[in-house]
C-alpha atoms as a PDB file:
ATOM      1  CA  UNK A   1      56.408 -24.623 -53.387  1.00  0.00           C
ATOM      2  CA  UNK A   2      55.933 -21.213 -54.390  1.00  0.00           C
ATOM      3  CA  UNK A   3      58.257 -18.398 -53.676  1.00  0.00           C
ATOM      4  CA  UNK A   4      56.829 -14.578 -53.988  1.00  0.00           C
ATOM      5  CA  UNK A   5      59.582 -11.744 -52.956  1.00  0.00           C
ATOM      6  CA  UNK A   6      58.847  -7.838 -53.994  1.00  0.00           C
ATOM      7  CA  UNK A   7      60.926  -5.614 -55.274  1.00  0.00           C
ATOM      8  CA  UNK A   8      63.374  -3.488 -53.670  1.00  0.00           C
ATOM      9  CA  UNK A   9      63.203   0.283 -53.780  1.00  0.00           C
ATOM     10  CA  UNK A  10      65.443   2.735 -54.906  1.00  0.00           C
ATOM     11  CA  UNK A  11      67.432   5.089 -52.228  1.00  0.00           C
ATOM     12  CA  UNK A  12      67.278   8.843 -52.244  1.00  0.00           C
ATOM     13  CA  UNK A  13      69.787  11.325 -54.331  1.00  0.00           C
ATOM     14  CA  UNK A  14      71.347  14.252 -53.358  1.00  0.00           C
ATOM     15  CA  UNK A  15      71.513  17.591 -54.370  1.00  0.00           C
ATOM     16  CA  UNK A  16      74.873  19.891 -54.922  1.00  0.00           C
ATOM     17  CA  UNK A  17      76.918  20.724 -51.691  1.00  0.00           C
ATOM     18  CA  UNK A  18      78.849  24.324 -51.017  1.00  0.00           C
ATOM     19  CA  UNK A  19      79.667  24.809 -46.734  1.00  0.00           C
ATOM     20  CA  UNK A  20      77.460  22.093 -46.447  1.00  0.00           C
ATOM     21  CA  UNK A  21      76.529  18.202 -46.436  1.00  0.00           C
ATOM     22  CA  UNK A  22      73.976  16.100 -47.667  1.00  0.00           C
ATOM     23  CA  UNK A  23      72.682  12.433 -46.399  1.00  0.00           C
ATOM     24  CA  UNK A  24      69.790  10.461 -48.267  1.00  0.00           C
ATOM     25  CA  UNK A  25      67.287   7.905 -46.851  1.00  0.00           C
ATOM     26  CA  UNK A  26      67.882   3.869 -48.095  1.00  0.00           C
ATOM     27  CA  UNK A  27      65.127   2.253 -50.274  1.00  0.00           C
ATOM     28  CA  UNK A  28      63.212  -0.352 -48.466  1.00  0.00           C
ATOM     29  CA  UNK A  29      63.051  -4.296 -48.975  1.00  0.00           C
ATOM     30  CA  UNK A  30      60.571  -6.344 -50.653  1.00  0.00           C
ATOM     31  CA  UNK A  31      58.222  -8.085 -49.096  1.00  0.00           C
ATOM     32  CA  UNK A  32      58.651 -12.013 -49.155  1.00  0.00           C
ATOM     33  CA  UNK A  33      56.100 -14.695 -49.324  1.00  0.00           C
ATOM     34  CA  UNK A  34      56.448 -18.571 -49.611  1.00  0.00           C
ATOM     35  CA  UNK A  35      53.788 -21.302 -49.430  1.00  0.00           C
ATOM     36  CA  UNK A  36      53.428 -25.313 -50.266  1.00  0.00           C
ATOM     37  CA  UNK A  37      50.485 -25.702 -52.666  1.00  0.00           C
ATOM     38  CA  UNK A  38      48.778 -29.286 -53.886  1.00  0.00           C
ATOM     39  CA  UNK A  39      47.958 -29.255 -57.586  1.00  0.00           C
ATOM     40  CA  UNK A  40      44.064 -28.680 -57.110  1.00  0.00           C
ATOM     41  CA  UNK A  41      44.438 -25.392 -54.681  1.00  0.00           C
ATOM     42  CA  UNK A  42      46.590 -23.619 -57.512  1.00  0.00           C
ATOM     43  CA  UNK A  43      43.956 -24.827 -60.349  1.00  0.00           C
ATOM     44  CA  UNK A  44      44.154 -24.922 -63.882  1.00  0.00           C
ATOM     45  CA  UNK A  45      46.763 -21.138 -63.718  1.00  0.00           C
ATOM     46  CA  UNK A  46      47.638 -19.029 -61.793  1.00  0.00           C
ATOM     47  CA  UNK A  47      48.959 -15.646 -63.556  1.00  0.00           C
ATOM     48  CA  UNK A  48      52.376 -14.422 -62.169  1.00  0.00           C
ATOM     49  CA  UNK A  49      54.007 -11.029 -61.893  1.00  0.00           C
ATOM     50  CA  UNK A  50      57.294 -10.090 -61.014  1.00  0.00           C
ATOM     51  CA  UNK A  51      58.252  -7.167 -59.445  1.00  0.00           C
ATOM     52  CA  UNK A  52      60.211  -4.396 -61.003  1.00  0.00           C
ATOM     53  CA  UNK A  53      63.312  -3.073 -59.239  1.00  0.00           C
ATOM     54  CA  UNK A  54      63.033   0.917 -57.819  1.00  0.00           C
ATOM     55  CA  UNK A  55      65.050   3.236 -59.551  1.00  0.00           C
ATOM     56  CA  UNK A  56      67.584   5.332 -57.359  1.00  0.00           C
ATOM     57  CA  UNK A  57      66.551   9.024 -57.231  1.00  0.00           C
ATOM     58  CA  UNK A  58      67.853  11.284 -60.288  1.00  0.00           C
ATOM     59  CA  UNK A  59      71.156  13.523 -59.156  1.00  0.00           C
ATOM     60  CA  UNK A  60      69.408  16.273 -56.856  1.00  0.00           C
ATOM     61  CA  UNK A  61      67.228  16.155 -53.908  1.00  0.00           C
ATOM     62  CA  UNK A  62      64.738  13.131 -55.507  1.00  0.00           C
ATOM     63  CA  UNK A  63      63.193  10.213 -53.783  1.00  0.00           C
ATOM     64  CA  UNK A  64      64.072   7.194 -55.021  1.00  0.00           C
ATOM     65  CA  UNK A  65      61.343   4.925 -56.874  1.00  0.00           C
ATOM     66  CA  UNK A  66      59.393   2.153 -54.675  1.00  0.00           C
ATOM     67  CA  UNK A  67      59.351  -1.603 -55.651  1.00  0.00           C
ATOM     68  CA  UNK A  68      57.310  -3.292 -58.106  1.00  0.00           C
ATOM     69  CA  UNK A  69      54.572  -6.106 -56.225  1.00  0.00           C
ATOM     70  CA  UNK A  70      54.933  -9.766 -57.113  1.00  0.00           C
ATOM     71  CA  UNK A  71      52.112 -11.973 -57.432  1.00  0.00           C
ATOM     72  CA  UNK A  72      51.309 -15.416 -58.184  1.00  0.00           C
ATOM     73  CA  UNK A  73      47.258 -15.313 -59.105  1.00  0.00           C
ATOM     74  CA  UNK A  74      45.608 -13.808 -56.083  1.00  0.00           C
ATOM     75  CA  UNK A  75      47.006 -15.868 -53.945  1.00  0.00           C
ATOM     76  CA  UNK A  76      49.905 -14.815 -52.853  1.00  0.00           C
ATOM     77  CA  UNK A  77      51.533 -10.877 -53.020  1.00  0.00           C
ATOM     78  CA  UNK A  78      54.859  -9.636 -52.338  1.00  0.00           C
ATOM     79  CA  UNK A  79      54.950  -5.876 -52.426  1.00  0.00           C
ATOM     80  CA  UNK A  80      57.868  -3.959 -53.108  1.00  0.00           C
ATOM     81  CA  UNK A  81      59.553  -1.229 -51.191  1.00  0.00           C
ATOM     82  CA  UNK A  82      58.908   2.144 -50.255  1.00  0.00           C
ATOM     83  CA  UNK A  83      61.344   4.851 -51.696  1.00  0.00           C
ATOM     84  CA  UNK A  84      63.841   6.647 -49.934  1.00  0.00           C
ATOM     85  CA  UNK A  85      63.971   9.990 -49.487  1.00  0.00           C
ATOM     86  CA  UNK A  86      66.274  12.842 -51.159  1.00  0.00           C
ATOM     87  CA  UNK A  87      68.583  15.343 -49.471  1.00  0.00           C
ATOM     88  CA  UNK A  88      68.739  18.875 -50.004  1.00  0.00           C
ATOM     89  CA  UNK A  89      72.138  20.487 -48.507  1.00  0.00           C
ATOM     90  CA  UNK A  90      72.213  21.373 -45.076  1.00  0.00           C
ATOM     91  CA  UNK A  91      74.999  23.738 -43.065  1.00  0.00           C
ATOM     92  CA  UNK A  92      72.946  21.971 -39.603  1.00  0.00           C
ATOM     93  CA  UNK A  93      71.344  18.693 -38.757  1.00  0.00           C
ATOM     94  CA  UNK A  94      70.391  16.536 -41.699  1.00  0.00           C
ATOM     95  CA  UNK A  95      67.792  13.640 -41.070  1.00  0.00           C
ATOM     96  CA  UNK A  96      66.066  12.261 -44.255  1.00  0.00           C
ATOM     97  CA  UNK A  97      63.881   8.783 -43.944  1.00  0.00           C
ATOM     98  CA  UNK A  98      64.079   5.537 -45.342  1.00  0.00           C
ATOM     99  CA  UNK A  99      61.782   3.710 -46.870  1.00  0.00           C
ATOM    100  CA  UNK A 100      59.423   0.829 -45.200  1.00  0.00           C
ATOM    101  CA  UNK A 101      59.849  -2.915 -45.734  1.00  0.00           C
ATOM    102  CA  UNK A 102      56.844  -4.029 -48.380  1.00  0.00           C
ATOM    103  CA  UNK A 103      54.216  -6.097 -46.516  1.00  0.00           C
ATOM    104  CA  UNK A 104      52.988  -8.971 -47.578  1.00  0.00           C
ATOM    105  CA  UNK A 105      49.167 -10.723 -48.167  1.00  0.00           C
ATOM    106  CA  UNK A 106      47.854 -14.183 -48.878  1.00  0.00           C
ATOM    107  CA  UNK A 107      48.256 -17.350 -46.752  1.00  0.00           C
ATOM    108  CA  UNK A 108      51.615 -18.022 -46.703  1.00  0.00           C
ATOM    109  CA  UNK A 109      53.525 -20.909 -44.813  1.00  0.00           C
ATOM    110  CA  UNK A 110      56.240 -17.885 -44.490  1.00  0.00           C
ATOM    111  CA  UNK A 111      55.722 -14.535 -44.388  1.00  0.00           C
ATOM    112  CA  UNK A 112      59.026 -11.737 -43.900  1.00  0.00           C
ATOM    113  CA  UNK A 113      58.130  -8.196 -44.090  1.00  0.00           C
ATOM    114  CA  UNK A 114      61.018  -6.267 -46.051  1.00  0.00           C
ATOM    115  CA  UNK A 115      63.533  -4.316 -44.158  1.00  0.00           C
ATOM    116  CA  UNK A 116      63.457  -1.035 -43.653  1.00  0.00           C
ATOM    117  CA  UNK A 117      65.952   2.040 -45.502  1.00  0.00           C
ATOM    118  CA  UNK A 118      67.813   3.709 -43.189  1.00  0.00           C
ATOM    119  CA  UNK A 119      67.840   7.362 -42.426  1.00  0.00           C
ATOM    120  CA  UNK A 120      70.438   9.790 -43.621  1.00  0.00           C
ATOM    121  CA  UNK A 121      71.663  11.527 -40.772  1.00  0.00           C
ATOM    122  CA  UNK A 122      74.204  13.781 -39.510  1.00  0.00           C
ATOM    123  CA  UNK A 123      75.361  17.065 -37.863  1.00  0.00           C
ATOM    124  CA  UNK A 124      77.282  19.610 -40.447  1.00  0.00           C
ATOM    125  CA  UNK A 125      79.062  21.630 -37.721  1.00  0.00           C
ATOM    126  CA  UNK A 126      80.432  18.544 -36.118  1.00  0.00           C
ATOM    127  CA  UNK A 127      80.965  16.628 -39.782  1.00  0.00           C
ATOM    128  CA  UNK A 128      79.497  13.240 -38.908  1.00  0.00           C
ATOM    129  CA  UNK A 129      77.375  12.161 -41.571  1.00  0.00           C
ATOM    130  CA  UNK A 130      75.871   8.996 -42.434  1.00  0.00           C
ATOM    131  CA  UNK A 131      73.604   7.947 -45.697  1.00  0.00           C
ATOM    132  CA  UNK A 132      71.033   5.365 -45.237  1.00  0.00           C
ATOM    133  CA  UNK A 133      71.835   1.917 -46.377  1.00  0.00           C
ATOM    134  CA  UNK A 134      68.607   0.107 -47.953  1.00  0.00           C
ATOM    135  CA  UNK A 135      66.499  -2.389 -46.494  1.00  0.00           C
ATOM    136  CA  UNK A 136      67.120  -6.161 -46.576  1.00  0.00           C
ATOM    137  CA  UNK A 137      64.873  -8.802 -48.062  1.00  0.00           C
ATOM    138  CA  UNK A 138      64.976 -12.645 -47.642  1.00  0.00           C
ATOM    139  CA  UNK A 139      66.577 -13.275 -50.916  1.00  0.00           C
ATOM    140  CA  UNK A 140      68.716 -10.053 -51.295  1.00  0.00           C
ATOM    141  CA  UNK A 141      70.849  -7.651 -49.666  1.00  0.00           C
ATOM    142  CA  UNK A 142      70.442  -3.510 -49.579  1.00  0.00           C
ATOM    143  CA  UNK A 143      73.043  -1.316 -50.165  1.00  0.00           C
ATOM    144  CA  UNK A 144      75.449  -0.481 -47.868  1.00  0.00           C
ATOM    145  CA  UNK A 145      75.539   3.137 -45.704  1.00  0.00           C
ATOM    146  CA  UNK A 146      78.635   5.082 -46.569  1.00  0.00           C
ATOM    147  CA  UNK A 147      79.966   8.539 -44.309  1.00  0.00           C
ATOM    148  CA  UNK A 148      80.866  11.683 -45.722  1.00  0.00           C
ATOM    149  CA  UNK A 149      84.305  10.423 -45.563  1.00  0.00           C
ATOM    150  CA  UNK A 150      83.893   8.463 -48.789  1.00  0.00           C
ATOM    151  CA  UNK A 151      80.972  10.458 -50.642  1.00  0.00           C
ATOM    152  CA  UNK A 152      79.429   9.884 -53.569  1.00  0.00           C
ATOM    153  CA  UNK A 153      76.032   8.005 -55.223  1.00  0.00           C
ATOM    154  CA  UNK A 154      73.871   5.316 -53.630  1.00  0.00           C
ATOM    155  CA  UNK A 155      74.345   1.587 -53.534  1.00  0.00           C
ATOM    156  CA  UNK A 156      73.101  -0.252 -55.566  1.00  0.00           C
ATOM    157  CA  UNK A 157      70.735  -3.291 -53.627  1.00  0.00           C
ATOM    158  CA  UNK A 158      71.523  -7.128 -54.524  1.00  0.00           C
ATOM    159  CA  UNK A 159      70.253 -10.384 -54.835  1.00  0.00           C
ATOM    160  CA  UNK A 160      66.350 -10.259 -55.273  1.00  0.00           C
ATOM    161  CA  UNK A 161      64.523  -7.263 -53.427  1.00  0.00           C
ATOM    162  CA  UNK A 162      67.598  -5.299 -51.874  1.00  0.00           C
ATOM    163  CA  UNK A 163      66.617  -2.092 -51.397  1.00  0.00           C
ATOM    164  CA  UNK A 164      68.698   1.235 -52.776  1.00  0.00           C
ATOM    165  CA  UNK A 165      71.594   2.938 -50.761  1.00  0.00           C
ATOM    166  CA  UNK A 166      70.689   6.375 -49.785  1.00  0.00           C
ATOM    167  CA  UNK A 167      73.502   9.006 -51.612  1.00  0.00           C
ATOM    168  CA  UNK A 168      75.733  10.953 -49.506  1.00  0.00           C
ATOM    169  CA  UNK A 169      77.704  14.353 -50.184  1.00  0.00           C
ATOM    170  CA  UNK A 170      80.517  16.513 -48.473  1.00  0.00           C
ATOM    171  CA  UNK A 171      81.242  20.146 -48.678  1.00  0.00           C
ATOM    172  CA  UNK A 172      80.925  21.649 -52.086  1.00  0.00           C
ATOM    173  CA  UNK A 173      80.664  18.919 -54.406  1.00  0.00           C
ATOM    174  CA  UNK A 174      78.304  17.682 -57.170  1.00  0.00           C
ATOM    175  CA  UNK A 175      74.881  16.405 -56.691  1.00  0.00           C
ATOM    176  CA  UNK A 176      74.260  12.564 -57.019  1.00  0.00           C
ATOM    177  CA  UNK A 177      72.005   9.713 -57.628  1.00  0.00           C
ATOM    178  CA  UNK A 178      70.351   7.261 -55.196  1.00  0.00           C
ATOM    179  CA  UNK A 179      71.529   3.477 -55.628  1.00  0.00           C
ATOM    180  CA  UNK A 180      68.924   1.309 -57.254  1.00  0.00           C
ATOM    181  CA  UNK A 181      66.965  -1.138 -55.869  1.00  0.00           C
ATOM    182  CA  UNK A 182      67.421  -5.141 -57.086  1.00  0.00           C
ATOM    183  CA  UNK A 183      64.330  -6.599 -58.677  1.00  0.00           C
ATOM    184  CA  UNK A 184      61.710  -8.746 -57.249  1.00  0.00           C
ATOM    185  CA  UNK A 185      61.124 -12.639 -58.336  1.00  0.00           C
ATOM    186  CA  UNK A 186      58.983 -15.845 -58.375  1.00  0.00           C
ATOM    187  CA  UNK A 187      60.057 -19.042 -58.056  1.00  0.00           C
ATOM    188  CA  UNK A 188      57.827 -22.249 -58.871  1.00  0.00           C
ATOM    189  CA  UNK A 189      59.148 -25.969 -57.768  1.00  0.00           C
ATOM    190  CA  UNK A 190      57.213 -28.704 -58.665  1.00  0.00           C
ATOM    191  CA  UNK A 191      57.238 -31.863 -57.266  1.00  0.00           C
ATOM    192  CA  UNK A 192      55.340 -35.155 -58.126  1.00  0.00           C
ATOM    193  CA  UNK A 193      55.119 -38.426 -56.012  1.00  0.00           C
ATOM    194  CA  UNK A 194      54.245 -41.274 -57.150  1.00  0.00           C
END
């Protein structure tokens, strides 16, 4: 059995705050792939790569960094996730996108799409603002949203693919870095009946 998941992306930063807010886009998931193979349809190798996590965007308004694609040979490809994108401060409505779930190719027994990043949203005059958590994978988890109440950096994604939390900022404060997104992986189990 052979187990392909992508990397997840990195979520958005944010840049400084004065009357304003600021509310980054979540890193997407990694794209996951899984197939039973006989000895002769793999052949003599197969080369493997394994997906490097997305970095979270720098302190300011920077997009994260997408997922690194895992492959085993040419048979089977797990891309990573798309970035999410950095806030700039806004005094009005903030709405700054996610990054898409990392598709998938090959022939695969099971085939997940990555989750998206969700959008940083929010209304300054009303003060409801939400960052965008990052997108889920099969084998990881993205990090979480967070409101203005509790501001500060992205979260970080878990497991294997989790996409990067989105930043988030209140009035007048600091600018901030997008959470990272959790590395990709390939898994080989080998089994022989006799």
């Amino acid at each position: 059995i052979v187990q392909v998941q992508g990397g997840g992306a990195g979520g958005g930063g944010c840049a400084s705050t004065a009357s304003s807010n600021a509310a980054a886009g979540g890193g997407g998931g990694g794209g996951y792939i899984q197939k039973l193979y006989t000895a002769s349809e793999i052949g003599a190798s197969q080369t493997i790569t394994v997906g490097n996590a997305g970095a979270g965007g720098i302190a300011g308004a920077n997009n994260g960094s997408s997922g690194g694609t895992s492959n085993f040979g040419s048979l089977l490809t797990a891309n990573g996730g798309a970035s999410g994108i950095g806030s700039g401060a806004s005094g009005g409505i903030i709405r700054t996108l996610g990054g898409e779930g990392g598709t998938v190719s090959g022939t695969g027994d099971i085939s997940i799409k990555g989750g998206y990043g969700g959008s940083g949203e929010g209304v300054y005059n009303v003060t409801w603002v939400i960052s965008g958590g990052g997108g889920n994978s099969f084998l990881g988890t993205g990090g979480i949203y967070a409101f203005n109440s509790n501001p500060g950096a992205g979260k970080n994604g878990s497991g294997y693919g989790g996409g990067g939390g989105g930043a988030i900022l209140a009035s007048s404060s600091s600018a901030v870095a997008g959470g990272n997104g959790a590395p990709g992986l390939v898994v080989i189990t080998e089994y022989i009946f006799s």
